[in-house]
C-alpha atoms as a PDB file:
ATOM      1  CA  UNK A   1      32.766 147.791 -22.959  1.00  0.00           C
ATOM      2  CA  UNK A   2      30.645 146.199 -25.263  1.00  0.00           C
ATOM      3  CA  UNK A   3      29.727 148.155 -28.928  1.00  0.00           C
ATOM      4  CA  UNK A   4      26.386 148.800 -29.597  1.00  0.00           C
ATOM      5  CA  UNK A   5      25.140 149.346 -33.416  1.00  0.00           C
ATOM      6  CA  UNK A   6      22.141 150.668 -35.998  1.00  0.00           C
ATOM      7  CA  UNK A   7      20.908 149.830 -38.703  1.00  0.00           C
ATOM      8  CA  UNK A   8      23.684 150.911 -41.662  1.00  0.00           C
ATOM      9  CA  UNK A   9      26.613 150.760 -39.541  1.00  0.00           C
ATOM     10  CA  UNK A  10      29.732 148.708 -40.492  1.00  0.00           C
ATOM     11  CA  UNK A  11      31.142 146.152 -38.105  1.00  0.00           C
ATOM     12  CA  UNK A  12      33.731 143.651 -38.454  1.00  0.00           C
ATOM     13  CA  UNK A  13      33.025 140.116 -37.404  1.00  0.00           C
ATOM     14  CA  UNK A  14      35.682 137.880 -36.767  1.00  0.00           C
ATOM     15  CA  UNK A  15      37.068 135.462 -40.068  1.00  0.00           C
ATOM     16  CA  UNK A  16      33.906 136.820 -41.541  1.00  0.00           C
ATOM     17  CA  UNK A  17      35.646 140.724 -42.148  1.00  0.00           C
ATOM     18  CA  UNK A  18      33.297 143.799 -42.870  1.00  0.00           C
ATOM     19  CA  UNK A  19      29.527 143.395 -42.706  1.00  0.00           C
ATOM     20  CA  UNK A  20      26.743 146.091 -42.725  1.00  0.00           C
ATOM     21  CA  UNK A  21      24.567 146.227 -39.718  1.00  0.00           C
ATOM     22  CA  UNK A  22      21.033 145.727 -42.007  1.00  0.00           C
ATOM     23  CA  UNK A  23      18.497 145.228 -39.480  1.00  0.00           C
ATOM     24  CA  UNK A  24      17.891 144.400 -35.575  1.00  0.00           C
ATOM     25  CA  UNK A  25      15.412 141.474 -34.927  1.00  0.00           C
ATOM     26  CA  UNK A  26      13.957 139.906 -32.021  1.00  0.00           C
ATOM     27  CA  UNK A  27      13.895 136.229 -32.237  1.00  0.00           C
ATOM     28  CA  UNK A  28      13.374 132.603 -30.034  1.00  0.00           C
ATOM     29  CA  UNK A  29      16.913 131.235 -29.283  1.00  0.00           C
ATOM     30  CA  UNK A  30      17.100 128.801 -26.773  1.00  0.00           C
ATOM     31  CA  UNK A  31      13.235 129.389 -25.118  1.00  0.00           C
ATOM     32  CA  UNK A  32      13.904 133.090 -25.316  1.00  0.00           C
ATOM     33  CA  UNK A  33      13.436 136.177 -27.089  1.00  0.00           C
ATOM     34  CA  UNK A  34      16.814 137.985 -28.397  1.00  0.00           C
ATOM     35  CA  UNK A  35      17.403 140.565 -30.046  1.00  0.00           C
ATOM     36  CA  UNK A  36      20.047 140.205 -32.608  1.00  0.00           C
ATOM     37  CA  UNK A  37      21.895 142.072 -35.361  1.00  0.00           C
ATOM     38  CA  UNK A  38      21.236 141.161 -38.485  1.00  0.00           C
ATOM     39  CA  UNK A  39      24.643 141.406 -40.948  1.00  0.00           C
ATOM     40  CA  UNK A  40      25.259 141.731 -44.377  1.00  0.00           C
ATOM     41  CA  UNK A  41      28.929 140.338 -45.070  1.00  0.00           C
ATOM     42  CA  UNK A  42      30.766 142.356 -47.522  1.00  0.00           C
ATOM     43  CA  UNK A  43      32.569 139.949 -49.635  1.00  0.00           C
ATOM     44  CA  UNK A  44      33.219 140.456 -53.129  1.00  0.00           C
ATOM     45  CA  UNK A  45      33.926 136.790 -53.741  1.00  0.00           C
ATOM     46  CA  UNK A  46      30.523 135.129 -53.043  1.00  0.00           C
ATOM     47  CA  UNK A  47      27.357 135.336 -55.512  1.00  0.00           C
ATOM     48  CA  UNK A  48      25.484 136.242 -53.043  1.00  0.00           C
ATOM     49  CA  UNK A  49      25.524 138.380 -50.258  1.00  0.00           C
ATOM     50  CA  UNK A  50      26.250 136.373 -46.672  1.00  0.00           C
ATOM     51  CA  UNK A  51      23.686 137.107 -44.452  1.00  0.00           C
ATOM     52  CA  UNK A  52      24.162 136.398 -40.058  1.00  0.00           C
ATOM     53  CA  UNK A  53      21.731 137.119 -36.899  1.00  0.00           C
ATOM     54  CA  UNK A  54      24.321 137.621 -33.731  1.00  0.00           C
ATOM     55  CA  UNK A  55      22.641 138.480 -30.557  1.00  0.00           C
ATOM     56  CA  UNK A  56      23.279 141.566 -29.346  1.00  0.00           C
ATOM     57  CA  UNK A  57      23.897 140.618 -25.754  1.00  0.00           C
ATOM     58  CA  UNK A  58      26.788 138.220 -26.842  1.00  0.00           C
ATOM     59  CA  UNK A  59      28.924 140.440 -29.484  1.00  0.00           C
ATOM     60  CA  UNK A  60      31.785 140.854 -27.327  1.00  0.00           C
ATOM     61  CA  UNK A  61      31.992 137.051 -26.566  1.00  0.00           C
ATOM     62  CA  UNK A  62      31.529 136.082 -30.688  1.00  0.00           C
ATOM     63  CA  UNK A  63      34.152 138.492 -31.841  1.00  0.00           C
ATOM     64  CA  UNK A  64      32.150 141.453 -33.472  1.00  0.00           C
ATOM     65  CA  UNK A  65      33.862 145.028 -33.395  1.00  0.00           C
ATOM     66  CA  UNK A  66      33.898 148.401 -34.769  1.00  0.00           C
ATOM     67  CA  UNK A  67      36.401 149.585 -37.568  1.00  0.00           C
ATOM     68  CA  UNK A  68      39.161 150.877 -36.844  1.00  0.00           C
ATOM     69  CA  UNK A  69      39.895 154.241 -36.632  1.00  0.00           C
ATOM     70  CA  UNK A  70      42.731 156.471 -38.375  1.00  0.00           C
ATOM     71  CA  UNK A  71      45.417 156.354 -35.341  1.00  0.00           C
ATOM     72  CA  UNK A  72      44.925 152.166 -35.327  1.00  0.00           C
ATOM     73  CA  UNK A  73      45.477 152.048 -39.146  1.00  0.00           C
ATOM     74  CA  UNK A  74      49.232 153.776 -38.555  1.00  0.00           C
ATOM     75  CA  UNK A  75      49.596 150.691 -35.547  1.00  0.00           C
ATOM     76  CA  UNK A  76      48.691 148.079 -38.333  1.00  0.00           C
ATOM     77  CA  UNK A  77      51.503 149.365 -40.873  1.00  0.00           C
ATOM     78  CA  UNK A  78      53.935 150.004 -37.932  1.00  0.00           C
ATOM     79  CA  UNK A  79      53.516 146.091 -37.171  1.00  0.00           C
ATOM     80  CA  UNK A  80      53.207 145.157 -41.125  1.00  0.00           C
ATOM     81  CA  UNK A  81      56.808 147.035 -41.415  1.00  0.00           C
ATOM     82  CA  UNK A  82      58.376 145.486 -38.436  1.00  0.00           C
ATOM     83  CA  UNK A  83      61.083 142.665 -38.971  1.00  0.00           C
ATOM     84  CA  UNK A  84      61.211 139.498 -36.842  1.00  0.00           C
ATOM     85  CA  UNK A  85      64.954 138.626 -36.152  1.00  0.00           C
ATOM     86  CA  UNK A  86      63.962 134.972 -36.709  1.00  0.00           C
ATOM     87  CA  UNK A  87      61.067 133.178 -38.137  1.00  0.00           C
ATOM     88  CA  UNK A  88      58.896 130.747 -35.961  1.00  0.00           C
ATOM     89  CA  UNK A  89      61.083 126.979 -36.316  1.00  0.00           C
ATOM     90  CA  UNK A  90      57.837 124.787 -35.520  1.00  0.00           C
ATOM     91  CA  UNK A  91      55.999 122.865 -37.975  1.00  0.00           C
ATOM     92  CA  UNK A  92      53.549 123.875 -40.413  1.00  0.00           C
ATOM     93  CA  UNK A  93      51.016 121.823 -38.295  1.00  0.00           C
ATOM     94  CA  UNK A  94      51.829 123.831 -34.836  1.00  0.00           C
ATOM     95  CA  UNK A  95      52.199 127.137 -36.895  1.00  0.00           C
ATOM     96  CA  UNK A  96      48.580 126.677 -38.553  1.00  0.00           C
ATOM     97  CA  UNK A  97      46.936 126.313 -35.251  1.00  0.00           C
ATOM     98  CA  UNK A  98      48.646 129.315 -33.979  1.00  0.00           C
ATOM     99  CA  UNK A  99      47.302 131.699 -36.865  1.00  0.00           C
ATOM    100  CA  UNK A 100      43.872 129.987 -36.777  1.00  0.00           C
ATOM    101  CA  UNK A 101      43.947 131.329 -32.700  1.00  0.00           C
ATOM    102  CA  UNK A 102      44.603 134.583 -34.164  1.00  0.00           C
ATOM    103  CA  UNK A 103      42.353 134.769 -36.964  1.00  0.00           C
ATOM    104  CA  UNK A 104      40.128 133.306 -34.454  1.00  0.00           C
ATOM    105  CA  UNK A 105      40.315 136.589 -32.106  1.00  0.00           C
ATOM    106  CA  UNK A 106      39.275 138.931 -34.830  1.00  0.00           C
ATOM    107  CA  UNK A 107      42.067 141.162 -34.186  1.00  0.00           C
ATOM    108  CA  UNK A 108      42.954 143.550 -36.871  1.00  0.00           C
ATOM    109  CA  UNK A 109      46.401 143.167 -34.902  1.00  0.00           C
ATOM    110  CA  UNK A 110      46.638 139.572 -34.967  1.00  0.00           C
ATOM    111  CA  UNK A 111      46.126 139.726 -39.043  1.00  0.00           C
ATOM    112  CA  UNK A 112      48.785 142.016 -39.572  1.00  0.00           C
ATOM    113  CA  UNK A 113      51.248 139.779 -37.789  1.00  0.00           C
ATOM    114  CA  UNK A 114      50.434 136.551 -39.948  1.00  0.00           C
ATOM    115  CA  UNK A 115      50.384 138.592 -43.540  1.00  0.00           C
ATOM    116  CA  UNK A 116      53.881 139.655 -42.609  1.00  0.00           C
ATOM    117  CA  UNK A 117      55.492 136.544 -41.314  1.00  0.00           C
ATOM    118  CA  UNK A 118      54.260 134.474 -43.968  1.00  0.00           C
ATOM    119  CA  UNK A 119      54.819 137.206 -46.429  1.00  0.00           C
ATOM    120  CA  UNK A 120      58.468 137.530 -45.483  1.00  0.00           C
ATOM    121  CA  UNK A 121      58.057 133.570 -45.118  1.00  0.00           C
ATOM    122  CA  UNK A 122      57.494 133.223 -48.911  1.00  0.00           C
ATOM    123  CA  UNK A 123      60.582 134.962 -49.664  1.00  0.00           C
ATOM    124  CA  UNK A 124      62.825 132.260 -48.431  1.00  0.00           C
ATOM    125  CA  UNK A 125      60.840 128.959 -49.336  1.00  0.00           C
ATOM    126  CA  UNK A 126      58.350 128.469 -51.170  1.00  0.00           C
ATOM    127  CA  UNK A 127      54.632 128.080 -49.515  1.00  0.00           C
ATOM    128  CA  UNK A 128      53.030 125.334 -48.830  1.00  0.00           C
ATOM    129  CA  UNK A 129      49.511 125.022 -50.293  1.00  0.00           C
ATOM    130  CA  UNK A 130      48.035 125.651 -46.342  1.00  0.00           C
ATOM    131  CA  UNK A 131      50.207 128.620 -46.269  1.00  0.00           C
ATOM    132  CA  UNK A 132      49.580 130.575 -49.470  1.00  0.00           C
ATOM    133  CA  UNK A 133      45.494 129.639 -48.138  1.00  0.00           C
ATOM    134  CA  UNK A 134      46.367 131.554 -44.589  1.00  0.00           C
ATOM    135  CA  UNK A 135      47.954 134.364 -46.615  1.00  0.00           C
ATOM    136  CA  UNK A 136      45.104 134.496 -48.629  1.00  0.00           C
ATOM    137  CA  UNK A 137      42.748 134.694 -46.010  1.00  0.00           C
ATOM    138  CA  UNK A 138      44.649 137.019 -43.806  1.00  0.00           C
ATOM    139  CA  UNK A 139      45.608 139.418 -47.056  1.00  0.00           C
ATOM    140  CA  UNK A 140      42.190 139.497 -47.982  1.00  0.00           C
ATOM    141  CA  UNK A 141      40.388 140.489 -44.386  1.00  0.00           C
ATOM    142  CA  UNK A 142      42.826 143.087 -43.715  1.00  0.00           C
ATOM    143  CA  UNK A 143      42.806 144.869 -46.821  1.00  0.00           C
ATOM    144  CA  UNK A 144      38.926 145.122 -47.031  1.00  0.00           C
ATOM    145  CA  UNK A 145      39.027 146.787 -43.813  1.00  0.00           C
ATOM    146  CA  UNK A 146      42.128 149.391 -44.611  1.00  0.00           C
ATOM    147  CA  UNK A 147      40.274 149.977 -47.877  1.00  0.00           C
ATOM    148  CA  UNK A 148      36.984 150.840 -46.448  1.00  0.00           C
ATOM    149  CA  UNK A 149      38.813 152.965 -43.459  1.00  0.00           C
ATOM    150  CA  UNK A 150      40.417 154.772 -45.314  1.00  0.00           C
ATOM    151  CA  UNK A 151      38.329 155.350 -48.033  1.00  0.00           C
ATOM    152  CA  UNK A 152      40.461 153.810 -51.064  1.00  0.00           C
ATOM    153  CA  UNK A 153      40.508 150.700 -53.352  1.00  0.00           C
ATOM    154  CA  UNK A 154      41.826 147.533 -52.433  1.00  0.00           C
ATOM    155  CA  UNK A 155      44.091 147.273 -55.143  1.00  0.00           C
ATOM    156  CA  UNK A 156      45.725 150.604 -53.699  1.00  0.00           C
ATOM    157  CA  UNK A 157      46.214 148.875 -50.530  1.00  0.00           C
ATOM    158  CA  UNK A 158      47.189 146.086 -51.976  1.00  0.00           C
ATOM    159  CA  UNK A 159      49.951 148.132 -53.701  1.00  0.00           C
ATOM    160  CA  UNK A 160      51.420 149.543 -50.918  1.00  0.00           C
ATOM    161  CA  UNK A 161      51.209 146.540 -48.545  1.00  0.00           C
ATOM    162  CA  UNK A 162      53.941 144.472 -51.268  1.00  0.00           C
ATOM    163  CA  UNK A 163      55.730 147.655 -51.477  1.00  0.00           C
ATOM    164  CA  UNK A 164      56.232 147.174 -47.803  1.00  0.00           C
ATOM    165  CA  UNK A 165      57.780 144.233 -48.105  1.00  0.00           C
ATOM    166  CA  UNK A 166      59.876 145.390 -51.169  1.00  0.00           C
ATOM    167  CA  UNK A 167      62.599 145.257 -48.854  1.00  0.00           C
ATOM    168  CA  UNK A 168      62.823 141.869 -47.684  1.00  0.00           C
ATOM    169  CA  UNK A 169      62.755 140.823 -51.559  1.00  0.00           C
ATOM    170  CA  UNK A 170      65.765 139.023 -52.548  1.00  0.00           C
ATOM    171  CA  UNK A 171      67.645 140.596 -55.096  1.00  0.00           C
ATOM    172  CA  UNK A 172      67.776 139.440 -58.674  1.00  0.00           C
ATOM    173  CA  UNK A 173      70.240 137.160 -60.381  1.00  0.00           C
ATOM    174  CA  UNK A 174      72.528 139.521 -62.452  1.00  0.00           C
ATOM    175  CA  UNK A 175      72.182 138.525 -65.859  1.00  0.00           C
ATOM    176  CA  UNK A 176      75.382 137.528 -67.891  1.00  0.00           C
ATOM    177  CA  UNK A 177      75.827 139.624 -70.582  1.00  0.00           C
ATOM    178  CA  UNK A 178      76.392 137.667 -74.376  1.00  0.00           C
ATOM    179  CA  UNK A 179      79.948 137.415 -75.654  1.00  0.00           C
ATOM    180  CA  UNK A 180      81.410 139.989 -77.651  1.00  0.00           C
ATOM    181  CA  UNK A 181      81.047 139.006 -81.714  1.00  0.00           C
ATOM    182  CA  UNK A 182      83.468 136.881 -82.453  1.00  0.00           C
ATOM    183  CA  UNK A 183      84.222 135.874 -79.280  1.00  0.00           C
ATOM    184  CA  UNK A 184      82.882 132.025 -78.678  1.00  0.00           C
ATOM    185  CA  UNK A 185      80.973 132.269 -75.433  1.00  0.00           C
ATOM    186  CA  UNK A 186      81.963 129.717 -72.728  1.00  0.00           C
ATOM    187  CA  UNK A 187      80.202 126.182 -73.052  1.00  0.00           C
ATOM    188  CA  UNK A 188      77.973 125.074 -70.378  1.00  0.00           C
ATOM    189  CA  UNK A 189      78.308 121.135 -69.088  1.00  0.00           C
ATOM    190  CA  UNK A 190      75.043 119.910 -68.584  1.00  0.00           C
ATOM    191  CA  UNK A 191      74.477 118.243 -65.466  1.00  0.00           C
ATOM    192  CA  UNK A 192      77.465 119.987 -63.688  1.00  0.00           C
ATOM    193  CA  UNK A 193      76.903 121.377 -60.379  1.00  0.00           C
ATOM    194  CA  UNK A 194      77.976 125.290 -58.898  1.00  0.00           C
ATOM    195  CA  UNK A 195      80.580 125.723 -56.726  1.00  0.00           C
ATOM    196  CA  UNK A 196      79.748 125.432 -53.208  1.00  0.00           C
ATOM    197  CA  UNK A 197      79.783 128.351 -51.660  1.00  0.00           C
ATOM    198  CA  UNK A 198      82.262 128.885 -48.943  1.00  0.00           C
ATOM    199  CA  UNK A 199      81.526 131.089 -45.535  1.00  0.00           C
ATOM    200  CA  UNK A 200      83.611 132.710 -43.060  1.00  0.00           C
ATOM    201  CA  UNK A 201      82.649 132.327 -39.457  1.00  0.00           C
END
């Protein structure tokens, strides 16, 4: 079933996040009058407000939606708290198209999944400069949504979404407390190498 807005609704458009419905027009494309919605993109990174005419007759097909309601915000945490058993193997290269597919689908779904692999991702290497870019991007469309659903400010969302992943943190280093006084502390040899560590099968 395909959505239908008004003027001053909210709708999300696909890699573009939340814009305000701010007019309906009727305009030549292609030899023939259209009407199309006209959106306001919310985005508190650009100067100036983005501005986009989508027809109304092809929203399904270019990826615009409603928000989300309350029982599909507790299906976005569910997925954002859910731990792969493995982590995808393939290459940057083949993993990048994969999450541009998703973003691609403007899925509030398919956003939660790549904010939590690469989040948990970043915890045992360190991201590539693509990677920390897809996190960006995928961070930054889902948490303008959950703020505006549910009323609160992104920073609070942000908040709780890395307190999600609290968790998967590794733990830190214990610190070696200093020698007693009087008590010469052992000498370090620079250059030397740890201990391998040895595991049992």
């Amino acid at each position: 079933m395909q959505p239908t807005f008004k003027i001053g609704d909210m709708a999300v458009y696909r890699k573009h996040g939340v814009a305000v419905i701010t007019g309906i027009e009727t305009v030549e494309l292609y030899g023939s009058l259209q009407n199309v919605y006209v959106l306001e993109v919310l985005d508190s990174k650009r100067p100036m407000p983005e501005r986009l005419r989508i027809p109304v007759e092809k929203v399904n097909s270019v990826g615009l939606r409603s928000l989300i309601s309350s029982d599909e915000v507790d299906e976005v945490y569910e997925i954002l708290r859910e731990r792969p058993s493995r982590f995808d193997q393939q290459t940057w290269n083949r993993r990048q198209r994969k999450y541009k597919e998703k973003l691609n689908t403007g899925s509030i779904y398919d956003l939660a999944e790549i904010l939590r692999d690469l989040y948990l991702l970043k915890f045992t290497k360190t991201l590539s400069y693509g990677e920390k870019l897809m996190l960006d991007e995928a961070q930054e469309l889902l948490v303008r949504e959950l703020a505006i659903v549910r009323t609160k400010e992104k920073k609070d969302i942000e908040v709780e979404i890395g307190e999600m992943f609290a968790d998967a943190a590794p733990p830190p280093e214990p610190i070696a407390p200093d020698a007693p006084p009087g008590e010469a502390k052992p000498k370090t040899r620079t250059g030397s190498r740890p201990r391998p560590k040895t595991s049992s099968l």
